[in-house]
C-alpha atoms as a PDB file:
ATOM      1  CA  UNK A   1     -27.366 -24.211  10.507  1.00  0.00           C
ATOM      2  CA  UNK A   2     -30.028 -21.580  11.799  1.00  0.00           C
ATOM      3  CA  UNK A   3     -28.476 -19.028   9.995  1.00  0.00           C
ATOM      4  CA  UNK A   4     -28.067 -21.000   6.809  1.00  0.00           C
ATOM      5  CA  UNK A   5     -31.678 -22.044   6.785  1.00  0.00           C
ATOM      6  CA  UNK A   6     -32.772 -18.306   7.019  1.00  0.00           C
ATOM      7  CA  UNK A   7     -30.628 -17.303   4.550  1.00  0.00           C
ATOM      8  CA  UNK A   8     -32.458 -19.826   2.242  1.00  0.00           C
ATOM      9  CA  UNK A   9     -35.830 -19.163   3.816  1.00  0.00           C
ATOM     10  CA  UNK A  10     -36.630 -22.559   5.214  1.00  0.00           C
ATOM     11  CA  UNK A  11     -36.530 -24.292   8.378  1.00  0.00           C
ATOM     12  CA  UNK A  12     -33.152 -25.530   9.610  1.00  0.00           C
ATOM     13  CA  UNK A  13     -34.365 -29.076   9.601  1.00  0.00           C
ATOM     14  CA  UNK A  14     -35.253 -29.022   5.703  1.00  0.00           C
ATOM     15  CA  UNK A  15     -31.463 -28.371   5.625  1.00  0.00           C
ATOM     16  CA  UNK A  16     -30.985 -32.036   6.527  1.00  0.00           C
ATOM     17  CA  UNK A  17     -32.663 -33.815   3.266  1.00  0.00           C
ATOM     18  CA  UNK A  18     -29.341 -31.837   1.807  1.00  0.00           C
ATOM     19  CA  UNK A  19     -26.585 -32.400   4.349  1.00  0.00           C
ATOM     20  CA  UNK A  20     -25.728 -34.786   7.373  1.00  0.00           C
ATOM     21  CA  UNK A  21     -24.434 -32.277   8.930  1.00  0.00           C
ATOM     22  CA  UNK A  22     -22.887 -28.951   9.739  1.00  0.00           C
ATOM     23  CA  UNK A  23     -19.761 -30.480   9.123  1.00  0.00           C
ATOM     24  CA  UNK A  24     -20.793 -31.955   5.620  1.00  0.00           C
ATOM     25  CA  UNK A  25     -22.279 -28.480   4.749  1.00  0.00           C
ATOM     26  CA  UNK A  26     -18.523 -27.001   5.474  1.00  0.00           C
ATOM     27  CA  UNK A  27     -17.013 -29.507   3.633  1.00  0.00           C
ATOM     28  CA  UNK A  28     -19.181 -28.842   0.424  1.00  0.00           C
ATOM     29  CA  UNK A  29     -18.294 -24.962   0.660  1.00  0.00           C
ATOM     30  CA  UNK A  30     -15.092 -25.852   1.208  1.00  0.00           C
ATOM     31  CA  UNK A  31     -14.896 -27.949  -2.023  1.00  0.00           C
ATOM     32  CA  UNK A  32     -16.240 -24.800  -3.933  1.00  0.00           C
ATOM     33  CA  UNK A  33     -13.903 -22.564  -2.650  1.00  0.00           C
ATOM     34  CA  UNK A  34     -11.022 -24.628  -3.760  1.00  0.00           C
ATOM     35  CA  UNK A  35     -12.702 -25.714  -6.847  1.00  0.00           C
ATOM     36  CA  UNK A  36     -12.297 -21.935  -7.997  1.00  0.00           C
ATOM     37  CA  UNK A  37      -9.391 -21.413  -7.174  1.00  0.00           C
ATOM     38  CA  UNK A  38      -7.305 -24.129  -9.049  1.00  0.00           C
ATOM     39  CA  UNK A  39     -10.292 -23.850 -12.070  1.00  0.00           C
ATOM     40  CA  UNK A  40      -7.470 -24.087 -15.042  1.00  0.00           C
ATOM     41  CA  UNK A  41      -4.515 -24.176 -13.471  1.00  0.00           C
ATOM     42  CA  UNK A  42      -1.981 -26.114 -15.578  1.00  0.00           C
ATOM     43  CA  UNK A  43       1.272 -27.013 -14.587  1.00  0.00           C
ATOM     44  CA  UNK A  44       4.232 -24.779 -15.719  1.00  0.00           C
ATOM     45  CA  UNK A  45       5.200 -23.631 -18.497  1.00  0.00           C
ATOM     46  CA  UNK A  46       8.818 -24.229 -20.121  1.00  0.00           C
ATOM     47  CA  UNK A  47      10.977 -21.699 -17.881  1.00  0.00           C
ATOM     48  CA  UNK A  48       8.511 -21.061 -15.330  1.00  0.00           C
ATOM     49  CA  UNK A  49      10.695 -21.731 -12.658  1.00  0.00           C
ATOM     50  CA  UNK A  50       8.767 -23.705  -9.757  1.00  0.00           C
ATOM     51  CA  UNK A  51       8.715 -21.150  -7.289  1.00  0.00           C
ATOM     52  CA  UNK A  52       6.840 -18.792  -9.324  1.00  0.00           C
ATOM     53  CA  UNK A  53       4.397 -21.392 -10.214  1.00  0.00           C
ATOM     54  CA  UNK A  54       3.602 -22.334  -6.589  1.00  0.00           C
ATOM     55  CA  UNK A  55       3.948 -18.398  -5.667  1.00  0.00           C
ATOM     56  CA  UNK A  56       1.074 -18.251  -8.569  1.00  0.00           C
ATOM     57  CA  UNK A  57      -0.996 -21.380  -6.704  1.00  0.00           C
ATOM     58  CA  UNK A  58      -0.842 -19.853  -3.314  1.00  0.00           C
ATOM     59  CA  UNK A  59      -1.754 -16.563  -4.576  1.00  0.00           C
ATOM     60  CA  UNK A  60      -5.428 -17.981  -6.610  1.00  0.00           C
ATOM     61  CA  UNK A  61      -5.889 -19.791  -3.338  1.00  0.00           C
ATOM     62  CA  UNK A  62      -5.666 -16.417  -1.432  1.00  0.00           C
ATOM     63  CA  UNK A  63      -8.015 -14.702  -3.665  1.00  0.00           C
ATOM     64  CA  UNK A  64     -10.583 -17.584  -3.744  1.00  0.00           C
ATOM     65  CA  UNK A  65     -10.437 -17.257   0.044  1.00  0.00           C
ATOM     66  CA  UNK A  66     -11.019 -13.378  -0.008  1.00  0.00           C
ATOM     67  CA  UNK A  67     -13.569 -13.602  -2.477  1.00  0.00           C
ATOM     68  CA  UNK A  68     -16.152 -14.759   0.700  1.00  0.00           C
ATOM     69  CA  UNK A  69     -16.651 -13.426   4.077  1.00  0.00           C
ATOM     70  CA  UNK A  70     -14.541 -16.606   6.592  1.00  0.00           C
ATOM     71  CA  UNK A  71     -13.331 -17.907   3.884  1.00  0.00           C
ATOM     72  CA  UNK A  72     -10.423 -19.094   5.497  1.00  0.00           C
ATOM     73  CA  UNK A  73     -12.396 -20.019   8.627  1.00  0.00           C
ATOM     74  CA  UNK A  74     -14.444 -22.203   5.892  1.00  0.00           C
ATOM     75  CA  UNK A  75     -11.034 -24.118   4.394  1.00  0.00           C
ATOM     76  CA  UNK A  76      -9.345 -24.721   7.386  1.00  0.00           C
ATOM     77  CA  UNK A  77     -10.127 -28.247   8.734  1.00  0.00           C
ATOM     78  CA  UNK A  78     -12.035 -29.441   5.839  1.00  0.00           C
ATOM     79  CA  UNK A  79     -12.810 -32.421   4.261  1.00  0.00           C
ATOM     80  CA  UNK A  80     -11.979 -31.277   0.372  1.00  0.00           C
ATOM     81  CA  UNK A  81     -12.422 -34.593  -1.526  1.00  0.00           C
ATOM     82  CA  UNK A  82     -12.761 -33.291  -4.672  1.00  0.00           C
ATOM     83  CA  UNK A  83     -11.054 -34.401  -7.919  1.00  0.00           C
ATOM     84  CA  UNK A  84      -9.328 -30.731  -8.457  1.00  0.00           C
ATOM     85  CA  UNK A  85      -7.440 -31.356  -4.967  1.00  0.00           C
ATOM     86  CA  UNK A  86      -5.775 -35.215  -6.490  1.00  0.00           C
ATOM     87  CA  UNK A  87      -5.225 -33.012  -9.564  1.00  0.00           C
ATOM     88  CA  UNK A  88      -3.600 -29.887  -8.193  1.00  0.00           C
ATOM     89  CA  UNK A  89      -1.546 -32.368  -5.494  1.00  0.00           C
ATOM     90  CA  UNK A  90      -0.886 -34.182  -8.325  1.00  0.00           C
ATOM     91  CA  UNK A  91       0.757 -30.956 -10.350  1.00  0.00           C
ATOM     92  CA  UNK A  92       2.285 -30.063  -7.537  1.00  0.00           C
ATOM     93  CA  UNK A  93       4.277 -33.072  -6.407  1.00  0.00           C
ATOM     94  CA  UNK A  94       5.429 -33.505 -10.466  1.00  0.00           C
ATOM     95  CA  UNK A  95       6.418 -29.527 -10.290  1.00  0.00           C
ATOM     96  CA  UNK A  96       8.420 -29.981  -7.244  1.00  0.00           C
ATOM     97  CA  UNK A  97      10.038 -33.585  -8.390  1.00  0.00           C
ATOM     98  CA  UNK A  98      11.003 -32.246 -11.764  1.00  0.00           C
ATOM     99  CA  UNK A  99      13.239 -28.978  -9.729  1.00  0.00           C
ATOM    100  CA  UNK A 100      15.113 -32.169  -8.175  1.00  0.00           C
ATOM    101  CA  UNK A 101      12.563 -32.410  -5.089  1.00  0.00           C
ATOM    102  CA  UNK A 102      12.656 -36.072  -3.523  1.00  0.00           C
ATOM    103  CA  UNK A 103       9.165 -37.362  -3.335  1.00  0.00           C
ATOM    104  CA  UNK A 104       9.355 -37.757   0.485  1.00  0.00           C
ATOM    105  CA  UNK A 105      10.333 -34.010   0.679  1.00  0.00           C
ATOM    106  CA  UNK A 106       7.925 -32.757  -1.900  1.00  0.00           C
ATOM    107  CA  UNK A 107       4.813 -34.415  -0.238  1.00  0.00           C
ATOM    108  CA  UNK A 108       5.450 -32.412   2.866  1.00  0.00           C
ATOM    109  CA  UNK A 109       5.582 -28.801   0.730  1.00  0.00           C
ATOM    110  CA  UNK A 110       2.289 -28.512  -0.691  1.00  0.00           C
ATOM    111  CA  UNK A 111       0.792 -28.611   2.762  1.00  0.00           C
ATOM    112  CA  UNK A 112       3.261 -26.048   4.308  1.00  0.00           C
ATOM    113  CA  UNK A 113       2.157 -23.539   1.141  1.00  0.00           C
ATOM    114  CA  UNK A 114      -1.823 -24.591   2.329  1.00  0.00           C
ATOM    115  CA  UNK A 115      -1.339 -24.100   5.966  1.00  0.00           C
ATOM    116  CA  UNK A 116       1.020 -20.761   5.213  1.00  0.00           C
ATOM    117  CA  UNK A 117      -2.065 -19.537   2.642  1.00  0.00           C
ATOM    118  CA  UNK A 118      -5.053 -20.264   5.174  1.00  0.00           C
ATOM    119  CA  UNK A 119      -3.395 -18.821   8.492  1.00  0.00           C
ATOM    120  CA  UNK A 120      -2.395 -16.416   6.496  1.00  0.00           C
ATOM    121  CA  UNK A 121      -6.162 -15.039   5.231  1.00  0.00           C
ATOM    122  CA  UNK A 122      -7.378 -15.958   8.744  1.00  0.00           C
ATOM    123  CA  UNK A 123      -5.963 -13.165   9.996  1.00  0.00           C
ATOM    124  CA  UNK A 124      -6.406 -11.075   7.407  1.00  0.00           C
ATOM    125  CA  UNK A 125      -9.970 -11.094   7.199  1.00  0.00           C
ATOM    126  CA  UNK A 126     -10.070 -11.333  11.292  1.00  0.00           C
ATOM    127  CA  UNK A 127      -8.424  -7.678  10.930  1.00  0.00           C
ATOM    128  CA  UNK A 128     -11.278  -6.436   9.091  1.00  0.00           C
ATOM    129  CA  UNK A 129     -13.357  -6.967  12.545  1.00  0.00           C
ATOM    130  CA  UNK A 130     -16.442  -7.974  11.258  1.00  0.00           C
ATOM    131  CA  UNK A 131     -16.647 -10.722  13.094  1.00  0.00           C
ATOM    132  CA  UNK A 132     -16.475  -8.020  16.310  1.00  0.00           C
ATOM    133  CA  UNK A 133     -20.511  -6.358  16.343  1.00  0.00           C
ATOM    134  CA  UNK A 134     -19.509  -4.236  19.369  1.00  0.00           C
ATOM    135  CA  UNK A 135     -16.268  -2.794  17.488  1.00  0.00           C
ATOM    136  CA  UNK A 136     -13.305  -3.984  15.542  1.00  0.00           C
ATOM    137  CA  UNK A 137     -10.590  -4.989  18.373  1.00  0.00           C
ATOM    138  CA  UNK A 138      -7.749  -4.730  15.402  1.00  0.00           C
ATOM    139  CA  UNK A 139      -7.982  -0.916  15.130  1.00  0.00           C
ATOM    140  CA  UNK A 140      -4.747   0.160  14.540  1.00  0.00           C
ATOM    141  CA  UNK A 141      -4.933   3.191  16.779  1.00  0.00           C
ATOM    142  CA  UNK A 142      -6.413   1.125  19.985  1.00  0.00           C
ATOM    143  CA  UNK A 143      -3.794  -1.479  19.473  1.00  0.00           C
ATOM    144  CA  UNK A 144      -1.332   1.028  19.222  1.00  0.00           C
ATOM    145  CA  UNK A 145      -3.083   3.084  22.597  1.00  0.00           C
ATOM    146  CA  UNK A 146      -2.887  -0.113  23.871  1.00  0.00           C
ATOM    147  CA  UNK A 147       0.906  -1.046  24.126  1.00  0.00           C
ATOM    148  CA  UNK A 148       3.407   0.583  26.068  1.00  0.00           C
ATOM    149  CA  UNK A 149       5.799   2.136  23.973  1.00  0.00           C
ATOM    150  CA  UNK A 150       8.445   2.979  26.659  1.00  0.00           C
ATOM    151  CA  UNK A 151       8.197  -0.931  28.154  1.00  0.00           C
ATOM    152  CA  UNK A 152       7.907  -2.086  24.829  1.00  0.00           C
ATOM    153  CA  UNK A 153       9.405  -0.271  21.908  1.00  0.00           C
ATOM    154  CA  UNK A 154       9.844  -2.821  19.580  1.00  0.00           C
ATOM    155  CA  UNK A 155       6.428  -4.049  20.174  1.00  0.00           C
ATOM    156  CA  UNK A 156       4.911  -0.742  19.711  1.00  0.00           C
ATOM    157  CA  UNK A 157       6.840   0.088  16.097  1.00  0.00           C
ATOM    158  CA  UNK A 158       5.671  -3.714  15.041  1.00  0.00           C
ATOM    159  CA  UNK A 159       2.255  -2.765  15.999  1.00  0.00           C
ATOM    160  CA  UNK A 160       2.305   0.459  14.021  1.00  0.00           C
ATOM    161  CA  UNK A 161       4.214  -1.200  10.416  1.00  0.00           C
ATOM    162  CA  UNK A 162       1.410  -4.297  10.372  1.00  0.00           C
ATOM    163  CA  UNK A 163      -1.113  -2.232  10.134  1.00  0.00           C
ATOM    164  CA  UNK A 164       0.158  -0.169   7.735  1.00  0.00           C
ATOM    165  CA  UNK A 165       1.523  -3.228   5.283  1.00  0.00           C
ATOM    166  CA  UNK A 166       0.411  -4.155   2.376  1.00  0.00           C
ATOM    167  CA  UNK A 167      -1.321  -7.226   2.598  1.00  0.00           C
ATOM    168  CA  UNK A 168      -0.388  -8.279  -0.783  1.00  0.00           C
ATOM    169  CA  UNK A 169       3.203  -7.613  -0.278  1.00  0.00           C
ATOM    170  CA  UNK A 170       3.468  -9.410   2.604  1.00  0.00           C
ATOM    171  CA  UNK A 171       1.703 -12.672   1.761  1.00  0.00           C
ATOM    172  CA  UNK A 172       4.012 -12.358  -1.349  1.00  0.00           C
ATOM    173  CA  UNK A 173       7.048 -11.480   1.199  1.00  0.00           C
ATOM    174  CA  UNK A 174       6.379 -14.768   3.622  1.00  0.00           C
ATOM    175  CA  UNK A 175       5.837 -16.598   0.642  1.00  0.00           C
ATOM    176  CA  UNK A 176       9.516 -16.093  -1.091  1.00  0.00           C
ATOM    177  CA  UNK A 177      10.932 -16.832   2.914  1.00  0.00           C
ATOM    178  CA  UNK A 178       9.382 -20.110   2.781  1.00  0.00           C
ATOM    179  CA  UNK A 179       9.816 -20.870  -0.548  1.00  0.00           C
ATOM    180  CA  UNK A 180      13.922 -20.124   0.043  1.00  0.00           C
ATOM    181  CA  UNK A 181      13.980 -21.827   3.148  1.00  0.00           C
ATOM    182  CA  UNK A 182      12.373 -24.751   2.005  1.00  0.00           C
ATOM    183  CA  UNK A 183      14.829 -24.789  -1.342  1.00  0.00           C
ATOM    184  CA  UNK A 184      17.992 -24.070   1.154  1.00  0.00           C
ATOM    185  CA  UNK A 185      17.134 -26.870   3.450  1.00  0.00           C
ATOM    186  CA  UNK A 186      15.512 -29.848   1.466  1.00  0.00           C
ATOM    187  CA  UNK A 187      16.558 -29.268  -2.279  1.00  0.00           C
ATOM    188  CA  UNK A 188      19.279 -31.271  -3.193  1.00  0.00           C
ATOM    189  CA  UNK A 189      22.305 -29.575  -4.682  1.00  0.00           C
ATOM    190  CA  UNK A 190      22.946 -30.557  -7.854  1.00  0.00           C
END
């Protein structure tokens, strides 16, 4: 709260005719960060098959996230009672109930897709190291230093390929593998 009232150029308690709380400040930064993110999103079009449409959700989620410095850190364990979340929950559970979804299986997806899209950009933006002032302990070349490579080959090559990904690609990637688990395991056959 320090740091926010020096931003703004007041005194941290002036912050208080404004908020309760640190934790009501989160939530109302939370609530904009979602807010743009699902700003016009309709439900899908004719043919829009519903994968593609919550591949399309996830993926304005991720960006809104990017868009701020934490602002995964900011979204995860929030309080977003907001109108757009009923709205987009709401979209989503109709999406998923119209590709043959039952409701008691839908209502558990849309979380899964959240949780997958915020752990997701928390590490993400945790590799950029900013978050590190004495130096960024996800540089590819000390992790790499770091591990063994005759004890642990695999580990090594693993270390080397995620830090040469593309981030895109693989949010994308982990995205489909959920999406085709979820639609091998809890869609019903028809």
């Amino acid at each position: 709260m320090r740091k926010v009232a020096a931003e703004l150029d007041v005194q941290a308690p002036a912050l208080y005719w404004h908020v309760k709380n640190k934790q009501e400040l989160l939530d109302a930064m939370a609530r904009v960060l979602f807010v743009s993110a699902v700003d016009g999103i309709e439900a899908p079009r004719r043919g829009t098959q519903w994968q593609d449409w919550l591949i399309e959700l996830a993926g304005r989620l991720r960006a809104a996230l990017l868009r701020y410095r934490d602002g995964a850190r900011v979204l995860a364990g929030t309080n977003v009672s907001d109108d757009s979340m009923w709205r987009v929950t709401e979209l989503t559970l109709r999406t998923l109930e119209d590709a043959g979804f039952q409701m008691r299986d839908a209502v558990r997806i849309f979380p899964i897709l959240l949780h997958y899209t915020i752990g997701f950009v928390l590490e993400e933006q945790a590799q950029t190291g900013v978050a590190y002032p004495d130096g960024n302990p996800y540089n590819p070349d000390e992790i790499i230093q770091a591990v063994d490579a005759t004890r642990y080959p695999l580990t090594a090559r693993m270390v080397g390929d995620l830090f040469t990904a593309d981030p895109d690609a693989e949010f994308d990637h982990g995205l489909r593998i959920i999406l085709a688990g979820i639609d091998a395991t809890v869609r019903p056959k028809v």
